[in-house]
PDB file of N, CA and C in Angstrom:
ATOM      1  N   UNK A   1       0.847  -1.176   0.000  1.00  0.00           N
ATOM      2  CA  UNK A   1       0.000   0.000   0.000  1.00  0.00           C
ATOM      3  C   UNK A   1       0.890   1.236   0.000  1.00  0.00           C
ATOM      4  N   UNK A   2       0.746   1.941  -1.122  1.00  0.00           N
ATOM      5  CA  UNK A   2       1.205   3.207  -0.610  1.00  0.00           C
ATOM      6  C   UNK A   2       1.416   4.318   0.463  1.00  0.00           C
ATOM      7  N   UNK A   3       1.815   5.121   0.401  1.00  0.00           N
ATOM      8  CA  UNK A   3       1.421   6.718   1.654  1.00  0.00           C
ATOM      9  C   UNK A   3       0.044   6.679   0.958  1.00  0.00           C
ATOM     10  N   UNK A   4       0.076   7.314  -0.397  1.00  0.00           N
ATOM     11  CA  UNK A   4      -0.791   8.082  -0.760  1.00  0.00           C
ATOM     12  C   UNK A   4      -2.179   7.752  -0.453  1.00  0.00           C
ATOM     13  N   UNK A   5      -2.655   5.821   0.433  1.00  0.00           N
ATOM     14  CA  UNK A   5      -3.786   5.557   0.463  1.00  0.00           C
ATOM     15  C   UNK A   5      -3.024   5.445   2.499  1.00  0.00           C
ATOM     16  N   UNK A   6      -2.526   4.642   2.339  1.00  0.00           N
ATOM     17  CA  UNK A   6      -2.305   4.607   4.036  1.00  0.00           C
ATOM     18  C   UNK A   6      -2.549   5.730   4.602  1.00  0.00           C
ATOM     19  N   UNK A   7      -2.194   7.429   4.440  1.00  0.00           N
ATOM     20  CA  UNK A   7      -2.432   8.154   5.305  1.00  0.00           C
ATOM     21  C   UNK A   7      -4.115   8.187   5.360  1.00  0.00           C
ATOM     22  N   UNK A   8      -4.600   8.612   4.070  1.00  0.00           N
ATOM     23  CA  UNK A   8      -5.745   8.687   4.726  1.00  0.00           C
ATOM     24  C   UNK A   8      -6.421   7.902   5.804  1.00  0.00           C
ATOM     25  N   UNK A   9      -6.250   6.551   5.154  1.00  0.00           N
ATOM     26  CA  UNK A   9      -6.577   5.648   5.352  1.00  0.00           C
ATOM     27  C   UNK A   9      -6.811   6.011   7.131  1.00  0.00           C
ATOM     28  N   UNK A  10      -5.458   6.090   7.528  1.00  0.00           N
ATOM     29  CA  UNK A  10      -5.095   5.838   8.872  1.00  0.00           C
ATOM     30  C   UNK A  10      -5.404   7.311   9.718  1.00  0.00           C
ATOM     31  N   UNK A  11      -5.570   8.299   8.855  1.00  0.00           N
ATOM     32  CA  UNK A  11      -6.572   9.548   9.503  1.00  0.00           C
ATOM     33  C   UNK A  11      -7.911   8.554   9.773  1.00  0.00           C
ATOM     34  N   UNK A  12      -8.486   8.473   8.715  1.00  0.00           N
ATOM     35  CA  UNK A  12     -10.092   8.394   8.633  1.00  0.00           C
ATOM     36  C   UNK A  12     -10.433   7.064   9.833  1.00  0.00           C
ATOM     37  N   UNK A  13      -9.540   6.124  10.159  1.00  0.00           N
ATOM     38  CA  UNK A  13      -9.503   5.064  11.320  1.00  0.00           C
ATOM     39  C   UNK A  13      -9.551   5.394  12.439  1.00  0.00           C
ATOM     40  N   UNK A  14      -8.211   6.716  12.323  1.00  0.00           N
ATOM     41  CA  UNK A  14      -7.793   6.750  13.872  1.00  0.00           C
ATOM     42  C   UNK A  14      -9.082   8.338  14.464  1.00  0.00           C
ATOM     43  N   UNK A  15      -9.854   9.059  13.545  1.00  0.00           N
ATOM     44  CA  UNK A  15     -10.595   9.833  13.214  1.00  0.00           C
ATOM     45  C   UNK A  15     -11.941   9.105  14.009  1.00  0.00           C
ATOM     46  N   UNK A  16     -12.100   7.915  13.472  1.00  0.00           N
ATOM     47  CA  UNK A  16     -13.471   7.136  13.329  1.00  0.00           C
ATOM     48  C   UNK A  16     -13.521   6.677  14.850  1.00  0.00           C
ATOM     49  N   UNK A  17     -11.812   5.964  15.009  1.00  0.00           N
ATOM     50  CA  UNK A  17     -11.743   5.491  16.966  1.00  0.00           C
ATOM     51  C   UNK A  17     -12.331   6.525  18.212  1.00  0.00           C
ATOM     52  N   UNK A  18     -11.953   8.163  17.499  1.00  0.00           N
ATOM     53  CA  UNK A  18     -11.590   8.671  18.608  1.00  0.00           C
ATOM     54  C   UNK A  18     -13.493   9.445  18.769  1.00  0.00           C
ATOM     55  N   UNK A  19     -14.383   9.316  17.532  1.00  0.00           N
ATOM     56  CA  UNK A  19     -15.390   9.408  17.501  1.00  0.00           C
ATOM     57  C   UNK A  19     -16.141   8.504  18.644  1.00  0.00           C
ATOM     58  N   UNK A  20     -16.287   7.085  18.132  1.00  0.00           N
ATOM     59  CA  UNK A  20     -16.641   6.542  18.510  1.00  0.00           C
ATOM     60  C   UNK A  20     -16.509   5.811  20.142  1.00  0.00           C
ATOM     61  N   UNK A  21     -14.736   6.586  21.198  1.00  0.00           N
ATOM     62  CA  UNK A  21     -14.615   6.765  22.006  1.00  0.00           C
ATOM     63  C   UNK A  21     -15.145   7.461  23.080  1.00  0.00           C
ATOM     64  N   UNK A  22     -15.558   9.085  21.815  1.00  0.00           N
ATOM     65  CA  UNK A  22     -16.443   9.985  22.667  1.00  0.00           C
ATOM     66  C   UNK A  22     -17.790   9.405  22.610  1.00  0.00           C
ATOM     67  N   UNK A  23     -18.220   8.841  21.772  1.00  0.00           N
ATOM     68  CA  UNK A  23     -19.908   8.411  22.115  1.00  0.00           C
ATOM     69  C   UNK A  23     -19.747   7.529  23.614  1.00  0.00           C
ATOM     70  N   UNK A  24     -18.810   6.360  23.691  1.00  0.00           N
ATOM     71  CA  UNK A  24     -18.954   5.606  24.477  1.00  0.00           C
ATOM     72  C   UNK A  24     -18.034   6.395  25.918  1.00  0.00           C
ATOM     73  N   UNK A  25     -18.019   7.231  26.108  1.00  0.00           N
ATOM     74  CA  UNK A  25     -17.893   7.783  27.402  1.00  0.00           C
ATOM     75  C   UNK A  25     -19.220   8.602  27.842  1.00  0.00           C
ATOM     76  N   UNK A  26     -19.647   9.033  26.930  1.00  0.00           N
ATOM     77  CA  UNK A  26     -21.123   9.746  26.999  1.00  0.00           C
ATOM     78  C   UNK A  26     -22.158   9.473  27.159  1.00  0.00           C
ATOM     79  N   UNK A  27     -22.244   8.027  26.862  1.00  0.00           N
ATOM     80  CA  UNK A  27     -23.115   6.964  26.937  1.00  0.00           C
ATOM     81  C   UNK A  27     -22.930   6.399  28.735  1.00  0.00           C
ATOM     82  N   UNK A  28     -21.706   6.198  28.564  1.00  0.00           N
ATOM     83  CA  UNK A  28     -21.307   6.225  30.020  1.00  0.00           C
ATOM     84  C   UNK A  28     -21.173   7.330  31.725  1.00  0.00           C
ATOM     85  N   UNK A  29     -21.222   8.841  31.165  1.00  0.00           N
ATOM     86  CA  UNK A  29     -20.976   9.677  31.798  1.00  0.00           C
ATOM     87  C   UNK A  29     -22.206  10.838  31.980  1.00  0.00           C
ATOM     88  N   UNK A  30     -23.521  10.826  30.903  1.00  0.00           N
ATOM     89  CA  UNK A  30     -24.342  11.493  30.585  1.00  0.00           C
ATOM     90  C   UNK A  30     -25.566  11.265  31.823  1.00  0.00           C
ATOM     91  N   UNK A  31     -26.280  11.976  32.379  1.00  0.00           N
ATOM     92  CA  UNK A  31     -27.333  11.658  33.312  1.00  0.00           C
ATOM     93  C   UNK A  31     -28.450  10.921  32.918  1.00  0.00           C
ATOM     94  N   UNK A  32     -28.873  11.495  31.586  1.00  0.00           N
ATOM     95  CA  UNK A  32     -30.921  10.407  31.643  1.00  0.00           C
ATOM     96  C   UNK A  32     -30.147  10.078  30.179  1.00  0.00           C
ATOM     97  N   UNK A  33     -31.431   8.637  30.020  1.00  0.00           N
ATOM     98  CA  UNK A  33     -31.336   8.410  28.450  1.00  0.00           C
ATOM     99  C   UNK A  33     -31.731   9.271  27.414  1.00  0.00           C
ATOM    100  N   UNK A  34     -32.190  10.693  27.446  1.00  0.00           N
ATOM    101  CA  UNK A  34     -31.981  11.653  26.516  1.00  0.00           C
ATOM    102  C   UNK A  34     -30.947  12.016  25.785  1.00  0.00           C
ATOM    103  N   UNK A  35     -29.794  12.329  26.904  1.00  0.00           N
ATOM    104  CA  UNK A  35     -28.397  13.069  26.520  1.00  0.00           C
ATOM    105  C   UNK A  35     -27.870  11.651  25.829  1.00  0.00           C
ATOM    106  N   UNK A  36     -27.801  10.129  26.622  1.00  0.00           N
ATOM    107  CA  UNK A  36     -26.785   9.390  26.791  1.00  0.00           C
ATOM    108  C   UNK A  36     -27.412   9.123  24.560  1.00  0.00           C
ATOM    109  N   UNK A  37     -28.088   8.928  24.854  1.00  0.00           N
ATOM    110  CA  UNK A  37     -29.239   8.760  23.346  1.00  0.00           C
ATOM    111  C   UNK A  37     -28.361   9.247  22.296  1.00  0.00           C
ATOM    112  N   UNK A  38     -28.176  10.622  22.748  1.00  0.00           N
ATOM    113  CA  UNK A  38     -27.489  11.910  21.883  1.00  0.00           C
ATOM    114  C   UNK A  38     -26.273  11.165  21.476  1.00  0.00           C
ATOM    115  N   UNK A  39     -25.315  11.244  22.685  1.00  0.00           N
ATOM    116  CA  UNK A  39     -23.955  11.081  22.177  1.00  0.00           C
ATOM    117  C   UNK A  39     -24.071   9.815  21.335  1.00  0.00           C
ATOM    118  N   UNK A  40     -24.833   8.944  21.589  1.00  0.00           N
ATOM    119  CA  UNK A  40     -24.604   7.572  20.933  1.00  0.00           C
ATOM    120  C   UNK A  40     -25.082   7.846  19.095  1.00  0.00           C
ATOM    121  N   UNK A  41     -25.902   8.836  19.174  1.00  0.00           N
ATOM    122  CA  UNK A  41     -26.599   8.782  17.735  1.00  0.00           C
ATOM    123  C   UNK A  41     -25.590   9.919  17.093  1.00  0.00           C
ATOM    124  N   UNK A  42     -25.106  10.588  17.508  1.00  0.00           N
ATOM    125  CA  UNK A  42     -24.188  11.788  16.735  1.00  0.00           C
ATOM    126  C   UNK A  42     -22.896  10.948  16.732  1.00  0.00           C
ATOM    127  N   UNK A  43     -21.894  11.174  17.576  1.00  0.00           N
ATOM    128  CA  UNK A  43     -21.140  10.818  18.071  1.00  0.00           C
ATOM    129  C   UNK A  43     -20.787   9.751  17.687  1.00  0.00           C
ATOM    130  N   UNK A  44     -21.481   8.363  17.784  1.00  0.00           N
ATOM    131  CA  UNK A  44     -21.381   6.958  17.285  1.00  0.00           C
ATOM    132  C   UNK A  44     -21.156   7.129  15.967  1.00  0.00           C
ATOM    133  N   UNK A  45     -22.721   7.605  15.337  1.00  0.00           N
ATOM    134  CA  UNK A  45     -22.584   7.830  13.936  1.00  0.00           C
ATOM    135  C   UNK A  45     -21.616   8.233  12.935  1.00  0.00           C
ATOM    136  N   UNK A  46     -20.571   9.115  13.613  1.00  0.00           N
ATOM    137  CA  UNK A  46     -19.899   9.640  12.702  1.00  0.00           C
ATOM    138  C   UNK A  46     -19.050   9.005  12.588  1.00  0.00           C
ATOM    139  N   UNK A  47     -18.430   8.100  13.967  1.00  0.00           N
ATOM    140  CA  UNK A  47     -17.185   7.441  13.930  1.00  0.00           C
ATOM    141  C   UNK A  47     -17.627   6.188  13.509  1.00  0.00           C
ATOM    142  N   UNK A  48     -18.639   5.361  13.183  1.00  0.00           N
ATOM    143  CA  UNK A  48     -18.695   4.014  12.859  1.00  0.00           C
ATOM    144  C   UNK A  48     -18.985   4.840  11.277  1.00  0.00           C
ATOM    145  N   UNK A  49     -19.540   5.979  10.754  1.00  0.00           N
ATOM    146  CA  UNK A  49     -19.068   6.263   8.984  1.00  0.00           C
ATOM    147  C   UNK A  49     -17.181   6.595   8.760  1.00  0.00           C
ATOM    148  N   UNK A  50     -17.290   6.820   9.957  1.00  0.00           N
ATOM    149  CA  UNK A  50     -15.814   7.453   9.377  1.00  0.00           C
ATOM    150  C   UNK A  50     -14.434   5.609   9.048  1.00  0.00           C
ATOM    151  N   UNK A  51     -15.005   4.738  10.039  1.00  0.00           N
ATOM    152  CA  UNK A  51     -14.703   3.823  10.481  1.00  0.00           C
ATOM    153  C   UNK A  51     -14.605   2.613   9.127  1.00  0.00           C
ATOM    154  N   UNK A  52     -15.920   2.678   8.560  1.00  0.00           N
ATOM    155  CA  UNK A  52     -16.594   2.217   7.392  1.00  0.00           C
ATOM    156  C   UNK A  52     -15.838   3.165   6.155  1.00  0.00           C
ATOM    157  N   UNK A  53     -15.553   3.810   6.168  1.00  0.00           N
ATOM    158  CA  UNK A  53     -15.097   4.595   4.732  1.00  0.00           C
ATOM    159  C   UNK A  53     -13.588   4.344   4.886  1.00  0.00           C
ATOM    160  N   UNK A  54     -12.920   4.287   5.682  1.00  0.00           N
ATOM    161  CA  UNK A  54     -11.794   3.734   6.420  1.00  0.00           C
ATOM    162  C   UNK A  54     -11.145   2.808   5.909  1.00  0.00           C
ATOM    163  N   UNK A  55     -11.891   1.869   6.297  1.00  0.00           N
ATOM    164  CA  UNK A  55     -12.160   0.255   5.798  1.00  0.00           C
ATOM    165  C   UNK A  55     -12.197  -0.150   4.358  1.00  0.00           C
ATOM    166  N   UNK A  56     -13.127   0.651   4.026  1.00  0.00           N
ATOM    167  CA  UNK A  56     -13.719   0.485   2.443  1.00  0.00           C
ATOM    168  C   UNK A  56     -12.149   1.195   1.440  1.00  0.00           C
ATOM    169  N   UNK A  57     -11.997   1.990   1.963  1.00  0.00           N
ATOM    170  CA  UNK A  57     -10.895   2.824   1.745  1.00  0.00           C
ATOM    171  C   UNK A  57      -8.955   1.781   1.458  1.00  0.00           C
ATOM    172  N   UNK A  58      -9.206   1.267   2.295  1.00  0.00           N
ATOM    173  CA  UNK A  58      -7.952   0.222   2.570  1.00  0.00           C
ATOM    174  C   UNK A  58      -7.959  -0.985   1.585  1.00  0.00           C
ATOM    175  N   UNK A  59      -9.465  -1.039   1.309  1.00  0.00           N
ATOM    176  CA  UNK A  59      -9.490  -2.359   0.804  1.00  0.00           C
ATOM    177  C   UNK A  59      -8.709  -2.623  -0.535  1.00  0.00           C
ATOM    178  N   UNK A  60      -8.535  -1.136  -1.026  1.00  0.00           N
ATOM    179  CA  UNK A  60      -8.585  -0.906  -2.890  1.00  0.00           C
ATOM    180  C   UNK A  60      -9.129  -1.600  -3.615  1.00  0.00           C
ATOM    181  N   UNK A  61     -10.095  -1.943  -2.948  1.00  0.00           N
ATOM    182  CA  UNK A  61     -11.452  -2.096  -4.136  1.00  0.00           C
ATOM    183  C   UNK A  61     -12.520  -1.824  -4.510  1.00  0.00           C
ATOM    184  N   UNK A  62     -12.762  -1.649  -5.613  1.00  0.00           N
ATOM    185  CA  UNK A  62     -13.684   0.059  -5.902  1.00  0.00           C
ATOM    186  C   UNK A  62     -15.183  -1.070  -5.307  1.00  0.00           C
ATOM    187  N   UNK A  63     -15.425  -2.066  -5.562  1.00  0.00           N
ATOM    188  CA  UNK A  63     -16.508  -2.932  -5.062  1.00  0.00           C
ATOM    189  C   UNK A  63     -16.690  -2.608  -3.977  1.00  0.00           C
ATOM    190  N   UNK A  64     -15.802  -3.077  -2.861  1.00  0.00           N
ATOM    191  CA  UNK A  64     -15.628  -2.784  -1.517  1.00  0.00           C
ATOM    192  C   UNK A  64     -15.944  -1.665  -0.530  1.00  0.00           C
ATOM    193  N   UNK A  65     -15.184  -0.821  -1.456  1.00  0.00           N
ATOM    194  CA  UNK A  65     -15.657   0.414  -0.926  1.00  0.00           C
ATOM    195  C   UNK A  65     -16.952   0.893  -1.437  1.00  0.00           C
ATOM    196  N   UNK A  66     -17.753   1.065  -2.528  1.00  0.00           N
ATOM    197  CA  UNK A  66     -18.697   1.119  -2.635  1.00  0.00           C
ATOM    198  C   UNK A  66     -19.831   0.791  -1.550  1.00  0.00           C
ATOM    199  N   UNK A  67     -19.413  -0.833  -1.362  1.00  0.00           N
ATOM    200  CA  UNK A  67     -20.240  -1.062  -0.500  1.00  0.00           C
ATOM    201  C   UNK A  67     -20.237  -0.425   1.061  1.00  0.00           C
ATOM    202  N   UNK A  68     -19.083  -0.193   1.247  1.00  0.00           N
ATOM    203  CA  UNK A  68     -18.923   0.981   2.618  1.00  0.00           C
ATOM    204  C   UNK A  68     -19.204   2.065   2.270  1.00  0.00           C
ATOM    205  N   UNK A  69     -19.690   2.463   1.121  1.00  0.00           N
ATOM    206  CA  UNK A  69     -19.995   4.334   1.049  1.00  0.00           C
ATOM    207  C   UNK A  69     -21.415   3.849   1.313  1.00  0.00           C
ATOM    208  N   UNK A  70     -22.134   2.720   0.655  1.00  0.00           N
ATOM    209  CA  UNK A  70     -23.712   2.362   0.861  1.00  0.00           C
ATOM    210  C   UNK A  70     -23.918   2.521   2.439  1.00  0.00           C
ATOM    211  N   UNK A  71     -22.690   1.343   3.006  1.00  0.00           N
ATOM    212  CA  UNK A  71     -23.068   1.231   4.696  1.00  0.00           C
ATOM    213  C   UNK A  71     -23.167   2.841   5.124  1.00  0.00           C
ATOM    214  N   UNK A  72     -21.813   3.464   5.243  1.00  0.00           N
ATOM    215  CA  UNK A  72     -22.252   4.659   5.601  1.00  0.00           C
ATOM    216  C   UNK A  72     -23.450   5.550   5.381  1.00  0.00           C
ATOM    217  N   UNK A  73     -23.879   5.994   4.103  1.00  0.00           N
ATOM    218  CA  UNK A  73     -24.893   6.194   3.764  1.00  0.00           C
ATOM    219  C   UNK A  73     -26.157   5.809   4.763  1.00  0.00           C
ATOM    220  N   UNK A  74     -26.158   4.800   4.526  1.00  0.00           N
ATOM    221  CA  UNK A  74     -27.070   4.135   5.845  1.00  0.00           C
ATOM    222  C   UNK A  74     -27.057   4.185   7.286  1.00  0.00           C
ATOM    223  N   UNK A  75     -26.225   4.251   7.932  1.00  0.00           N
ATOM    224  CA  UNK A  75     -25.839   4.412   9.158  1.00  0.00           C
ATOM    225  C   UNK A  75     -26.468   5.870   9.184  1.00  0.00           C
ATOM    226  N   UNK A  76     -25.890   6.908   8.262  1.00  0.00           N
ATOM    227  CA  UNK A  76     -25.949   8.355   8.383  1.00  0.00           C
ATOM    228  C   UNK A  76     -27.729   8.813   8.595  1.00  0.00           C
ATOM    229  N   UNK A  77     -27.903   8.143   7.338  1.00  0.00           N
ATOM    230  CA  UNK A  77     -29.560   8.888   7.497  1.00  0.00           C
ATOM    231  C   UNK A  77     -30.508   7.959   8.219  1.00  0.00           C
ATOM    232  N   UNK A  78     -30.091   6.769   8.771  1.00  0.00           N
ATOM    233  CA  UNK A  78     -31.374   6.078   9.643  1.00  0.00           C
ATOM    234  C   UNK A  78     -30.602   6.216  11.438  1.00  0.00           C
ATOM    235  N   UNK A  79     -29.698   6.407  11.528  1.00  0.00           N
ATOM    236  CA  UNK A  79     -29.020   6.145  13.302  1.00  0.00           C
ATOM    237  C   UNK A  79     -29.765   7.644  13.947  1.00  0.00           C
ATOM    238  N   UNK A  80     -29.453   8.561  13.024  1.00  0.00           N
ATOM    239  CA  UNK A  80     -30.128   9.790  13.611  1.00  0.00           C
ATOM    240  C   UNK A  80     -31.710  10.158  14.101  1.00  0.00           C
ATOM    241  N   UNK A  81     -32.296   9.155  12.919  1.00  0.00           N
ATOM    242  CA  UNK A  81     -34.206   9.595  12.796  1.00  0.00           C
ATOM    243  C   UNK A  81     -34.150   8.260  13.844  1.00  0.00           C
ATOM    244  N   UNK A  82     -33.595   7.331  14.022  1.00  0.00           N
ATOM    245  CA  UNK A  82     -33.924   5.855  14.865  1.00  0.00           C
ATOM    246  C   UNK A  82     -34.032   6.158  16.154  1.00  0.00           C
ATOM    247  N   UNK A  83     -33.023   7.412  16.739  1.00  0.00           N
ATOM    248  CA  UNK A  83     -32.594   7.894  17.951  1.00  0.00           C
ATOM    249  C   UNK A  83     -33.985   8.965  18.615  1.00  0.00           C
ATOM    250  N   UNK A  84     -33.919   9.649  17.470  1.00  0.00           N
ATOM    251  CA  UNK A  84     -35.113  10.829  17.677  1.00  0.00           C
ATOM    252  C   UNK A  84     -36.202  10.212  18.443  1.00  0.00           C
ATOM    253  N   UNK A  85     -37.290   9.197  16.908  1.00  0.00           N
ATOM    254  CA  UNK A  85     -37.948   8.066  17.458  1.00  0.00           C
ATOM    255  C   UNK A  85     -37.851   7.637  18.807  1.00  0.00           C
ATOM    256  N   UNK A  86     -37.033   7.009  19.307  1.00  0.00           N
ATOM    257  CA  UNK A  86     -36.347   6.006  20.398  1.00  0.00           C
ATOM    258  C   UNK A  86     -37.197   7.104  21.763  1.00  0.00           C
ATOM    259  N   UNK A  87     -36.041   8.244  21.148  1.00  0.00           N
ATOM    260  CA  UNK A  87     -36.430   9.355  22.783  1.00  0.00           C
ATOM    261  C   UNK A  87     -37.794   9.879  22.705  1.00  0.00           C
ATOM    262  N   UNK A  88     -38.538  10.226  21.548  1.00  0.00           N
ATOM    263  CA  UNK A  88     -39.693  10.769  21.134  1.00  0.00           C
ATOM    264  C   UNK A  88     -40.444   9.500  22.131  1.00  0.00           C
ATOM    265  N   UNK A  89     -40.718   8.453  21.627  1.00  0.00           N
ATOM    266  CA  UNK A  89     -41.286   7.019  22.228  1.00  0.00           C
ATOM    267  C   UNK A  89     -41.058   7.014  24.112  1.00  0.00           C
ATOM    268  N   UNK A  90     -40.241   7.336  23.939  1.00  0.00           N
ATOM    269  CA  UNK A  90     -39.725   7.283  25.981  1.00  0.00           C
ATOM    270  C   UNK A  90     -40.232   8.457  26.284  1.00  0.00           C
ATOM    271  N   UNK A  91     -40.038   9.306  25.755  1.00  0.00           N
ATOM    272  CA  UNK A  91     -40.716  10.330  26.388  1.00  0.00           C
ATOM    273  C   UNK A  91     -42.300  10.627  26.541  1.00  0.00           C
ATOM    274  N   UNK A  92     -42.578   9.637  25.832  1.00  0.00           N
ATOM    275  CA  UNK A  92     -44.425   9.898  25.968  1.00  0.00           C
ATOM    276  C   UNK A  92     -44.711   8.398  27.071  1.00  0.00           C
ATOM    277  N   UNK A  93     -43.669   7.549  27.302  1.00  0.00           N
ATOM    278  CA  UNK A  93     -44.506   6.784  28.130  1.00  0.00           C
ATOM    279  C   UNK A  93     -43.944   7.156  29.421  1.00  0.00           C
ATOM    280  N   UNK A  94     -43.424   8.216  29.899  1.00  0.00           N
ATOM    281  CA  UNK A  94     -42.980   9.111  31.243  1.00  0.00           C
ATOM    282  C   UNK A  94     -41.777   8.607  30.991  1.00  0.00           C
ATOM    283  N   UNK A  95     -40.843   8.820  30.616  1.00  0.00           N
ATOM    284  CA  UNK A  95     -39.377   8.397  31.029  1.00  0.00           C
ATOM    285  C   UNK A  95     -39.099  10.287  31.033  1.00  0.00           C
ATOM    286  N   UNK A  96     -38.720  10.583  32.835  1.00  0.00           N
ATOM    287  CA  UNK A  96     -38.741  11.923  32.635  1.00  0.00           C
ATOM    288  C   UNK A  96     -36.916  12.285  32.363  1.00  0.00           C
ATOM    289  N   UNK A  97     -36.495  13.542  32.441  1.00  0.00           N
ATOM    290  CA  UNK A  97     -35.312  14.208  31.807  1.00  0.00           C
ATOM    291  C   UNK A  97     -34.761  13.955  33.596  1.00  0.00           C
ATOM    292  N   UNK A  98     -33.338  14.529  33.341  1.00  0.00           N
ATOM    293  CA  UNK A  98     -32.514  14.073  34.793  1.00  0.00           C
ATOM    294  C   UNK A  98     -32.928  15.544  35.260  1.00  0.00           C
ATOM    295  N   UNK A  99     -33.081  15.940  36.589  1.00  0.00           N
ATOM    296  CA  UNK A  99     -32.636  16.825  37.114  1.00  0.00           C
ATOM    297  C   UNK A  99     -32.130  18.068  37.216  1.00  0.00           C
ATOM    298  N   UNK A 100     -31.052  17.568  36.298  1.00  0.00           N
ATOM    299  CA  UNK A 100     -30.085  19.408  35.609  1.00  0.00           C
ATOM    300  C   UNK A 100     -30.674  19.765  34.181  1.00  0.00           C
ATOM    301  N   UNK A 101     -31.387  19.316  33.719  1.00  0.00           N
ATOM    302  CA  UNK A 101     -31.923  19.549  32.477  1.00  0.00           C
ATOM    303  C   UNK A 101     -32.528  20.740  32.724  1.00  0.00           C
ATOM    304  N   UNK A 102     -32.835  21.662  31.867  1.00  0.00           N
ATOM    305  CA  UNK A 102     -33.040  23.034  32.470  1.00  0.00           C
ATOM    306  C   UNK A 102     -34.604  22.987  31.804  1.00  0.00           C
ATOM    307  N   UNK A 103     -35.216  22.612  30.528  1.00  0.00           N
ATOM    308  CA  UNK A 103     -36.337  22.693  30.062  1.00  0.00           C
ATOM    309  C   UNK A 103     -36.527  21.880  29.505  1.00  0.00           C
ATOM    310  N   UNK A 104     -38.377  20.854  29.546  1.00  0.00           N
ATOM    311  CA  UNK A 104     -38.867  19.584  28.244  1.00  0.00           C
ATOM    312  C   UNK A 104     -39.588  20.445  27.737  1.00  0.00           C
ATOM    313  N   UNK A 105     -38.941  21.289  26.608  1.00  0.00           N
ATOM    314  CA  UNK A 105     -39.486  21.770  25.281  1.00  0.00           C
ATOM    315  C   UNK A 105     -40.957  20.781  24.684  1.00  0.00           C
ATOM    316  N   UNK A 106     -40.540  19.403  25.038  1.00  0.00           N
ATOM    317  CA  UNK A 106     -41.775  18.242  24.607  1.00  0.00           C
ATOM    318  C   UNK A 106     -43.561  18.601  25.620  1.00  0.00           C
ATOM    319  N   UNK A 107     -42.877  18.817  26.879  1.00  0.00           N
ATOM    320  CA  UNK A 107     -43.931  19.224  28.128  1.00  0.00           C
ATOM    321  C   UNK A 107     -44.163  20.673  27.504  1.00  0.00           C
ATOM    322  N   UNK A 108     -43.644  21.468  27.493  1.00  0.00           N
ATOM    323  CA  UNK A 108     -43.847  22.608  27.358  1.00  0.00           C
ATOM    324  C   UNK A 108     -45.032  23.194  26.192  1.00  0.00           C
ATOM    325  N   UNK A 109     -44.844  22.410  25.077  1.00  0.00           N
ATOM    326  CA  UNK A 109     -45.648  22.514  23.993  1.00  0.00           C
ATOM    327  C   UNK A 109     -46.830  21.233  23.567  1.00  0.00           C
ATOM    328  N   UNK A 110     -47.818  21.664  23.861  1.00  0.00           N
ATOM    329  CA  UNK A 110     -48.480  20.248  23.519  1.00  0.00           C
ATOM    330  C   UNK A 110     -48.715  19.642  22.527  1.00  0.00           C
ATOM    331  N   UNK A 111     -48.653  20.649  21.353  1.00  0.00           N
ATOM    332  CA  UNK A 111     -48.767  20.277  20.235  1.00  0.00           C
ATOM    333  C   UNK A 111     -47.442  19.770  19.376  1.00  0.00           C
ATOM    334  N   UNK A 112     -46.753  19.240  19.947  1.00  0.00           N
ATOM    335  CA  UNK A 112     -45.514  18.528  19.641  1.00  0.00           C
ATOM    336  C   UNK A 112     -45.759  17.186  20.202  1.00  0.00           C
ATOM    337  N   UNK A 113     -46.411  16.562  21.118  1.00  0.00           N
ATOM    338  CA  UNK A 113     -46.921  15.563  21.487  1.00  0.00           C
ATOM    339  C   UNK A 113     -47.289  14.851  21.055  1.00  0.00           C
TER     340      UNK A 113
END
């Protein structure tokens, strides 16, 4: 393998680790399943695309990677609306916000309900 594919390569990996490090401390360190929700759907997301293009990237094969631009693709536009859903759903059967949360924009407006 060349530089010319290894560096990226090894940005977009070590890029994708340090993503997917911060979701899983946030997941771990966050108060209610609102926030912890968050980091996992942003946070996760970017580093398991960055992770996947990475991969696809190394393989040098235009097949291969294709199919990791699809995965990503996918990951990108369903992990985000899946998450929304997820908390939208908890939040209507009482799963309330922690404590330090300062406002439920959801309580607040009923017609978002």
């Amino acid at each position: 393998m060349s530089w010319v594919v290894a560096i990226p390569v090894a940005l977009l990996v070590v890029a994708g680790a340090l993503f997917s490090l911060t979701a899983a401390i946030g997941i771990n360190r966050f108060p209610d399943l609102y926030t912890r929700m968050h980091a996992a759907s942003k946070a996760g997301t970017v580093g398991s695309g960055l992770l996947l293009l990475g991969v696809g990237l190394n393989s040098l094969e235009i097949s291969i990677f294709a199919r990791s631009l699809a995965g990503f693709c996918f990951v990108v536009l369903t992990a985000p609306v899946s998450a929304h859903l997820l908390a939208k759903a908890a939040h209507q059967v009482g799963y309330r916000l922690s404590p330090i949360s300062v406002i439920d924009e959801l309580e607040a407006d009923p017609k978002l309900n």
